[in-house]
Every structure is written in C-alpha cells, then in structure tokens.
Protein backbone atom coordinates (compact mmCIF):
# COMPACT_ATOMS: atom_id res chain seq x y z
CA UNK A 1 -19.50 -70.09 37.47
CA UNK A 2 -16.66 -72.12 35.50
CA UNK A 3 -16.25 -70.99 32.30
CA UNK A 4 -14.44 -73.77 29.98
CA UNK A 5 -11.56 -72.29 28.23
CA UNK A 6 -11.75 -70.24 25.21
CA UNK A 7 -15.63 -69.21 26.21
CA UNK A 8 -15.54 -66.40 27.92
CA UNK A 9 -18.56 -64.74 25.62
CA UNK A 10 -20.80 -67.19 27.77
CA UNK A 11 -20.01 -65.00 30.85
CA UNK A 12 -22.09 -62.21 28.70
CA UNK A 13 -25.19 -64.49 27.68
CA UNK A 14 -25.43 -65.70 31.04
CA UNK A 15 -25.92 -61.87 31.78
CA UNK A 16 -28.74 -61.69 29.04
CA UNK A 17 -31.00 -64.66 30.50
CA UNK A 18 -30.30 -63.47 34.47
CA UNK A 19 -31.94 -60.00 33.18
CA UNK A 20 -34.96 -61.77 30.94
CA UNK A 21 -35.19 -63.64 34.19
CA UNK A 22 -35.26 -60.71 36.35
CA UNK A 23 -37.44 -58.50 34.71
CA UNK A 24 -39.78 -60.68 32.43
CA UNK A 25 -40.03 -64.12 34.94
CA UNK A 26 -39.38 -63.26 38.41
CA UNK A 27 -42.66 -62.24 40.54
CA UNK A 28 -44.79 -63.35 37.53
CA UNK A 29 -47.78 -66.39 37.38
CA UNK A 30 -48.29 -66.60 34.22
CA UNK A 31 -52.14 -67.93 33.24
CA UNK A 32 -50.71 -69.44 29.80
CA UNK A 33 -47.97 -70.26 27.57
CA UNK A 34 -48.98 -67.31 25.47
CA UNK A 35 -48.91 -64.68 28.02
CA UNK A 36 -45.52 -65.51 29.31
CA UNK A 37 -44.63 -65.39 25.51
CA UNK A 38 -45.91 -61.91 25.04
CA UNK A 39 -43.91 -61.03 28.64
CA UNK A 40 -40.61 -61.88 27.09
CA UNK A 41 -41.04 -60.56 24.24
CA UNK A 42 -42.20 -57.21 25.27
CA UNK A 43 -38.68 -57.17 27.16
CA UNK A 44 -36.57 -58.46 24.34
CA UNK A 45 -38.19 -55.67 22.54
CA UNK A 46 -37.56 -52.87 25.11
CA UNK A 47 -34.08 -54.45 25.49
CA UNK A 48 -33.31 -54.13 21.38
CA UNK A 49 -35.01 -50.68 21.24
CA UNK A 50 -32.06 -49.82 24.02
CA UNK A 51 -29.50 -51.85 22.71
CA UNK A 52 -25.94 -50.63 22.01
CA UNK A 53 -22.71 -52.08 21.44
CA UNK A 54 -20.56 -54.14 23.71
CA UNK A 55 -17.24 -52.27 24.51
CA UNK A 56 -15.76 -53.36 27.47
CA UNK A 57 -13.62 -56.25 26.81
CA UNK A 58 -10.39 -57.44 29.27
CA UNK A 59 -7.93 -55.12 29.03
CA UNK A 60 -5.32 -57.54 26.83
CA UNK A 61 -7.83 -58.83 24.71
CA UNK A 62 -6.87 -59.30 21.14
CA UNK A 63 -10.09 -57.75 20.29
CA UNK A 64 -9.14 -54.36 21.20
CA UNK A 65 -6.34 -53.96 19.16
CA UNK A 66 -6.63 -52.46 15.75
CA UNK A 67 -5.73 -55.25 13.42
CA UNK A 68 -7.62 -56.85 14.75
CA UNK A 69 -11.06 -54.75 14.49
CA UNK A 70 -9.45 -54.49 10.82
CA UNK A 71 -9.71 -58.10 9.84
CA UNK A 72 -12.88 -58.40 11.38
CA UNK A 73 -14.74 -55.68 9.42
C-alpha cells in the first residue's frame, strides 16, 4: 500500500476498516440497510468497550520522546 509522505497514521485506519470488514462484513447477506447498520455497530461497540491506547510507534518517532508527549498534553 503507498502511503504519501507525512501519513503514516493511515497505515493504522486502514487496520480499523480491514477488521470492521473482517468481523462485521465478511460471510454476511445482509436482508437490509438497517441490519448491516446494527452489525457494525454492535462491533464498533465491542471494539470501544476493548479499546486501549496506541503505543507502538517507529522506534525514532518524535512522538516517543518526552517533550514531545509534554507539548502535546
């Protein structure tokens, strides 16, 4: 996947929609607009219930340096 410079958070949300596709799509033949509705919702709600924070970020990435989680906060 080419990832245009200075958008590398894309690589992440591409993540998020492969997994709603997975697990709320894939296998699935849906009888309405509404039911598919309720099917991705009921994921994005297990998937918040489960949620934590992303902490794995390239190893000389600004963002894991101190200052700056400092300015940010």
């Amino acid at each position: 996947m080419f990832t245009p410079t200075y958008s590398s958070w894309l690589n992440w949300i591409e993540s998020e929609f492969a997994a709603l596709r997975y697990f709320a799509l894939n296998g699935t033949d849906h009888r309405s607009h509404g039911e598919q509705d309720a099917a991705i919702g009921a994921y994005i709600r297990w998937r918040n219930q489960r949620a934590e924070p992303k902490r794995e970020f390239a190893v000389n990435s600004k963002i894991r340096l101190p200052d700056y989680l400092a300015n940010v906060a």
